[in-house]
Each structure stands twice: as structure tokens, then as C-alpha cells.
N, C-alpha and C. Protein backbone atom coordinates (compact mmCIF):
# COMPACT_ATOMS: atom_id res chain seq x y z
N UNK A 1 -24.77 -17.03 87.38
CA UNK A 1 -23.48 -17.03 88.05
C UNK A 1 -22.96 -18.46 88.25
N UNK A 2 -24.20 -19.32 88.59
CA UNK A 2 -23.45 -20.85 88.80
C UNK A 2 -22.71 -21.37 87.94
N UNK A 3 -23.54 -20.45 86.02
CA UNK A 3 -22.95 -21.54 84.90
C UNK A 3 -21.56 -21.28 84.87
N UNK A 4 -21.38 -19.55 85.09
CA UNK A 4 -20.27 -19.45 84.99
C UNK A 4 -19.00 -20.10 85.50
N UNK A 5 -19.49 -20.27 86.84
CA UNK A 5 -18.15 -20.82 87.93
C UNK A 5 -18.11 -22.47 87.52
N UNK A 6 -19.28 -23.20 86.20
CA UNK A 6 -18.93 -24.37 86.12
C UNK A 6 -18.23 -24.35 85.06
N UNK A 7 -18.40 -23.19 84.35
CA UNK A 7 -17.61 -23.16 83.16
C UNK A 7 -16.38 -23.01 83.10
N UNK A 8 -15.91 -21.86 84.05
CA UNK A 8 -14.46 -21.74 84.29
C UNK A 8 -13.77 -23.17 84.83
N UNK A 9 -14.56 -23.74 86.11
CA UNK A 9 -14.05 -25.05 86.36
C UNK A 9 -13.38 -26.01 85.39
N UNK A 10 -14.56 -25.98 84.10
CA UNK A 10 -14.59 -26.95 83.07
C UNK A 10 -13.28 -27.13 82.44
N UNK A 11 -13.07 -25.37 82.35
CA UNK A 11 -12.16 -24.74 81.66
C UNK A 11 -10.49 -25.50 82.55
N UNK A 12 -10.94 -24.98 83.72
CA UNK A 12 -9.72 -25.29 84.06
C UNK A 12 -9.39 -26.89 84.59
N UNK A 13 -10.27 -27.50 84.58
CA UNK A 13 -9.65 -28.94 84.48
C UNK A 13 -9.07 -29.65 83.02
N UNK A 14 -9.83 -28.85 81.89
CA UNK A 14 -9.33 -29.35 80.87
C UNK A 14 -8.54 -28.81 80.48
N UNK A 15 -7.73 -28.24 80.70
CA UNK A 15 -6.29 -27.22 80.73
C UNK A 15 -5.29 -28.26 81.61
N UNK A 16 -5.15 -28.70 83.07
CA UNK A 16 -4.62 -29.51 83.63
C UNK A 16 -4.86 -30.91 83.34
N UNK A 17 -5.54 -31.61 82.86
CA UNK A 17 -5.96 -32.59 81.73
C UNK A 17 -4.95 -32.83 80.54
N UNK A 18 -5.16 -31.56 79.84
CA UNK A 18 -3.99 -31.23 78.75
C UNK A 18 -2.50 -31.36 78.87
N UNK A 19 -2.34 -30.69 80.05
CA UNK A 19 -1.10 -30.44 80.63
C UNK A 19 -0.19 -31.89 80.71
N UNK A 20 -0.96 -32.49 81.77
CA UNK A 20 -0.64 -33.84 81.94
C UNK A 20 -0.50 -34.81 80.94
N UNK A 21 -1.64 -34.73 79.32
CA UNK A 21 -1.51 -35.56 79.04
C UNK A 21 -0.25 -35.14 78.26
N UNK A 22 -0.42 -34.01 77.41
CA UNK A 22 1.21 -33.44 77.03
C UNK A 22 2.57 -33.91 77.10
N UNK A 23 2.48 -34.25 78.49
CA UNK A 23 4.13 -34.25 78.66
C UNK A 23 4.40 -35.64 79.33
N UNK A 24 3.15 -36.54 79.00
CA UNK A 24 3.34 -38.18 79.09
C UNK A 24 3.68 -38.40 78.28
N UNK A 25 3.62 -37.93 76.83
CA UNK A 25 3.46 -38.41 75.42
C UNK A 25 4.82 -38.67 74.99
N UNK A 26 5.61 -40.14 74.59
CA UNK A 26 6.70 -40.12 74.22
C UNK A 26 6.66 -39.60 72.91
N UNK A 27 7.75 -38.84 72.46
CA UNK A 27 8.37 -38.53 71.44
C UNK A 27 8.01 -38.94 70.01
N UNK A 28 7.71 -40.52 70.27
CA UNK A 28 7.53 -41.55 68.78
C UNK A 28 5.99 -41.20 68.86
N UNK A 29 5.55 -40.68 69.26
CA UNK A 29 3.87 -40.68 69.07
C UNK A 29 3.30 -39.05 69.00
N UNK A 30 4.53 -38.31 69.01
CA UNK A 30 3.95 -37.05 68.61
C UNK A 30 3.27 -36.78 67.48
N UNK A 31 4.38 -37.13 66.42
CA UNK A 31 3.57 -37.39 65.13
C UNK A 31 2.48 -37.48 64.98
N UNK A 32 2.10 -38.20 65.02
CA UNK A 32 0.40 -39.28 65.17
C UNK A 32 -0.19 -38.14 65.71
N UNK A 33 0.22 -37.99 66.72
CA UNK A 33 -0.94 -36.64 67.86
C UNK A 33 -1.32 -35.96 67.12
N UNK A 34 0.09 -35.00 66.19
CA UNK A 34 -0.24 -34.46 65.42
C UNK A 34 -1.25 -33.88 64.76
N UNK A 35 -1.05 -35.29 63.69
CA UNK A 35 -2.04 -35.39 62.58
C UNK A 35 -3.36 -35.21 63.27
N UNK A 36 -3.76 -36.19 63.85
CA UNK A 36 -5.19 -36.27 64.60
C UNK A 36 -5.43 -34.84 65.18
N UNK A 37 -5.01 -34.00 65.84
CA UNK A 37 -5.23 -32.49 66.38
C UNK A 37 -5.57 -31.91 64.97
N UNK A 38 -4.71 -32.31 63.75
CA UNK A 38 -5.04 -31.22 62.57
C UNK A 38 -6.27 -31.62 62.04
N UNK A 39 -6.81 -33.04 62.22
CA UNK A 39 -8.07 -33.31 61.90
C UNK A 39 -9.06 -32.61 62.19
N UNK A 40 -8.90 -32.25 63.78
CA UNK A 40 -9.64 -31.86 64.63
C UNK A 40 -9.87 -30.82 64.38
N UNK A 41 -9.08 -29.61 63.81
CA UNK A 41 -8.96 -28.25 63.55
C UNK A 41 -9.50 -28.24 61.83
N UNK A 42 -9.45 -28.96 61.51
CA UNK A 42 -10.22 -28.96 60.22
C UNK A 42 -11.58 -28.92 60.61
N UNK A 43 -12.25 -29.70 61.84
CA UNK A 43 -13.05 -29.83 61.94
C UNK A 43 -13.86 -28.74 62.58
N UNK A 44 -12.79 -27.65 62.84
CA UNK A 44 -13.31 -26.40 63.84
C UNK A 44 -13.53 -25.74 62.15
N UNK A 45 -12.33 -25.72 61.33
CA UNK A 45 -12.66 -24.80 60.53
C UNK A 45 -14.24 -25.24 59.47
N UNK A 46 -14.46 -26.21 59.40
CA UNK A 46 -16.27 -26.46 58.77
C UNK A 46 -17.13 -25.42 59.82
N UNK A 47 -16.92 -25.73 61.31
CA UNK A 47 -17.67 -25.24 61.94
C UNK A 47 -17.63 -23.79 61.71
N UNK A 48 -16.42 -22.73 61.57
CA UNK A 48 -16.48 -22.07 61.05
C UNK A 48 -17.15 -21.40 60.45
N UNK A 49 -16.89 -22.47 59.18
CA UNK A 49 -17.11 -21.52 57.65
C UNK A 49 -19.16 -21.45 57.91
N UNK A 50 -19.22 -22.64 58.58
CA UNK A 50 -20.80 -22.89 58.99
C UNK A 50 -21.23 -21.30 59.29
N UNK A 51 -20.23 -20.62 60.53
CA UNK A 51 -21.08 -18.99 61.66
C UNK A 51 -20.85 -18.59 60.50
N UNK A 52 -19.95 -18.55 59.95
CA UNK A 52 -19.64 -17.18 58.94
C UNK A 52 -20.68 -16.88 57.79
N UNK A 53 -20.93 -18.07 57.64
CA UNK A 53 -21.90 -18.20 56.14
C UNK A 53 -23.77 -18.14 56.83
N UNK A 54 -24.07 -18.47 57.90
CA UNK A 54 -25.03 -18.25 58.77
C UNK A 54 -25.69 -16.74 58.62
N UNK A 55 -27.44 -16.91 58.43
CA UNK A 55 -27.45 -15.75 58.33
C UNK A 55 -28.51 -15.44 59.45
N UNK A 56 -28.08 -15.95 60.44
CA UNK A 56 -28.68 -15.93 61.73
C UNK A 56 -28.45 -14.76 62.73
N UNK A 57 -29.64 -14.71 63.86
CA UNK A 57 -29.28 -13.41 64.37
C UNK A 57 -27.98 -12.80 64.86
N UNK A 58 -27.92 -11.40 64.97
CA UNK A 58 -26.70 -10.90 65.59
C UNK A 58 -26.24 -10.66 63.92
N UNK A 59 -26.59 -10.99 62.61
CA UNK A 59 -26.40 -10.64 61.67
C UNK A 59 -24.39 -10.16 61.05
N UNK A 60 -24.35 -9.31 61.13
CA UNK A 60 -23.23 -8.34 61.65
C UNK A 60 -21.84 -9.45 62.47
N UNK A 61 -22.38 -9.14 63.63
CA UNK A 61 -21.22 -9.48 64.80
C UNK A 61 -20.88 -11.22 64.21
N UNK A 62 -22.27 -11.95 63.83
CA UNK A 62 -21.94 -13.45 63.53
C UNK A 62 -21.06 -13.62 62.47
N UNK A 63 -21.57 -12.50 61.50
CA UNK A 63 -20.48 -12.88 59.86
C UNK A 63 -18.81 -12.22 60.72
N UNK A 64 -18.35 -11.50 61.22
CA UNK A 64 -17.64 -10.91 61.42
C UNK A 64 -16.89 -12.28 62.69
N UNK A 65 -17.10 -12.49 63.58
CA UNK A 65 -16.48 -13.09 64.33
C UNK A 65 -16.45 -14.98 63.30
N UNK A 66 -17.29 -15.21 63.03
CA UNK A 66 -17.13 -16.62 61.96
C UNK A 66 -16.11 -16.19 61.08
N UNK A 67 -15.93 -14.97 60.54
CA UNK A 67 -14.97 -14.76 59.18
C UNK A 67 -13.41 -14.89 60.41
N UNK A 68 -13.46 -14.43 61.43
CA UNK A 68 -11.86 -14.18 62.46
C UNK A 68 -12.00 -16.02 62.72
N UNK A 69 -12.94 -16.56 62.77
CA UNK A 69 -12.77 -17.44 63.17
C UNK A 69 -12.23 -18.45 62.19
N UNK A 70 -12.67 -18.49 61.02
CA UNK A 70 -12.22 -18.83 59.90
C UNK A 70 -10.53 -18.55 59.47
N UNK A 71 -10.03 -17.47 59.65
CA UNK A 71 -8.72 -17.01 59.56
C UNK A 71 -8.14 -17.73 60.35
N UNK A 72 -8.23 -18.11 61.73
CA UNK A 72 -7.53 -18.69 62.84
C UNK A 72 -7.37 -19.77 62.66
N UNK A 73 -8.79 -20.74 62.25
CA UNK A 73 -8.62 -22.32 61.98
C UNK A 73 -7.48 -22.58 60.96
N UNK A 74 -8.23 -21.86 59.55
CA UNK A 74 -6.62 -21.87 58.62
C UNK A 74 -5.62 -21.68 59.56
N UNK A 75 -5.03 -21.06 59.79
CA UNK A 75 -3.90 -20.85 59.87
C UNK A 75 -3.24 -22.02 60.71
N UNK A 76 -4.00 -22.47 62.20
CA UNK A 76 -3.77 -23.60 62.96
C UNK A 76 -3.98 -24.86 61.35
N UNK A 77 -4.29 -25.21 61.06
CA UNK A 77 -4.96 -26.42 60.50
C UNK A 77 -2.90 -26.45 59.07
N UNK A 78 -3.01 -25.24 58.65
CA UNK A 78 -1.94 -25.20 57.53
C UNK A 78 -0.52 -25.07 58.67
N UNK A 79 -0.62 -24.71 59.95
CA UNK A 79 0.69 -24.81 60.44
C UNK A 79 0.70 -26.22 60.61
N UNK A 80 -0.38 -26.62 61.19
CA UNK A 80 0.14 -27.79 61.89
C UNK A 80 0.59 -28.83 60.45
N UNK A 81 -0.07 -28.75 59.35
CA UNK A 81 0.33 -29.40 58.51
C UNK A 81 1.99 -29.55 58.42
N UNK A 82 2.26 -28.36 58.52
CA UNK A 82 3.74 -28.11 57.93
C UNK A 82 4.92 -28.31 58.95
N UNK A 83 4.46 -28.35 60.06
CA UNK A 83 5.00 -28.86 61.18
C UNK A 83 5.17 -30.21 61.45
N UNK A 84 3.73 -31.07 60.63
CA UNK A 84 3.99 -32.57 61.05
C UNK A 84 4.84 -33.06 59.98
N UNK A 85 4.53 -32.30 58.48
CA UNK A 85 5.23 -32.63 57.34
C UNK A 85 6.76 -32.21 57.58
N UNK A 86 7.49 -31.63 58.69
CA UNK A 86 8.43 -31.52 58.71
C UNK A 86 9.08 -32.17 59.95
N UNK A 87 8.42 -32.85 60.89
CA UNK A 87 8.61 -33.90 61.61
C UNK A 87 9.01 -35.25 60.70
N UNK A 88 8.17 -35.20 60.07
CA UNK A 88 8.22 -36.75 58.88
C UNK A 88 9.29 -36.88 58.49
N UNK A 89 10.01 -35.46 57.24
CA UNK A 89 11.19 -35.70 56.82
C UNK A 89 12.20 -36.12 57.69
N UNK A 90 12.36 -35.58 59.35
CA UNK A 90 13.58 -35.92 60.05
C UNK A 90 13.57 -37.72 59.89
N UNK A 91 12.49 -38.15 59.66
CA UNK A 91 12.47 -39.70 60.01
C UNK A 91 12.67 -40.39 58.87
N UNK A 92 12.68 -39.40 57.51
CA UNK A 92 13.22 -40.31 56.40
C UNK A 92 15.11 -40.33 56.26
N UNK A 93 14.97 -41.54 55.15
CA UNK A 93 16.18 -42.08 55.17
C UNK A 93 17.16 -41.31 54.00
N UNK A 94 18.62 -40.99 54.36
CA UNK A 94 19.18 -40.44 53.67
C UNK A 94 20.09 -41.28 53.29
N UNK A 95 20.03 -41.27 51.47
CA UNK A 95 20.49 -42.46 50.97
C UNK A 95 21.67 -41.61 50.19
């Protein structure tokens, strides 16, 4: 019961953490944030493909929740691409 109530804590300071740092962030540095978050989510999706391909216990439930988990990273990792790649163009020059 303790881990739990430190976990939720954890949870919820790094949620108000987030929050805050969010909406310090000027404008000219979203970009950048960006990219670096999609790094990061690349880096969830290795971890990923890691449960999914695992043929460790729980057998079943591990391939099955690694494969959802796998779907999700894509999808975060290719939005955010296309989101920063379409931040970029507003900042090029129209000649």
C-alpha cells in the first residue's frame, strides 16, 4: 500500500512539473522541445518492440500488451514528426 501512495505521489508531481514547465516555454523553443520529446518516444518505441519480442513470463498478456504498446509509440513518434515538420515550414522563407 505504501508503494502505491508513493507512486501516485510520483505520478502526480510529475504531472504538475509538466504543467509548469509547459507553459514557461516561449514559443521559439517549441520546436526544439519537439524534436527532443520525439527522440524520447523513439526511445519508448525500442523499449517496446524489446516486451513484444520478449519471450518472458506472462507469455500471452506480454506479446499482446508490447504489440498495443508498439502501435501507440508509432503513432506518437510519426505524429510528432509531422507536427514539428510542419512547425518548420511556417518558419521558412517565401520567395
Amino acid at each position: 500500500m505504501d508503494m502505491l501512495i508513493m507512486q501516485i505521489s510520483l505520478f502526480v508531481l510529475a504531472v504538475i512539473l509538466g504543467v509548469e514547465l509547459i507553459t514557461k516555454v516561449p514559443a521559439t523553443l517549441h520546436t526544439p522541445l519537439m524534436s527532443g520529446s520525439n527522440a524520447i518516444s523513439g526511445i519508448t518505441l525500442v523499449g517496446a518492440l524489446l516486451a513484444a519480442g520478449s519471450g518472458e513470463v506472462g507469455g500471452l498478456w506480454v506479446s499482446v500488451l508490447g504489440t498495443a504498446a508498439v502501435t501507440l509509440a508509432t503513432i506518437n513518434v510519426v505524429g510528432g514528426f509531422l507536427v514539428t515538420n510542419r512547425m518548420l515550414k511556417m518558419f521558412r522563407r517565401r520567395d
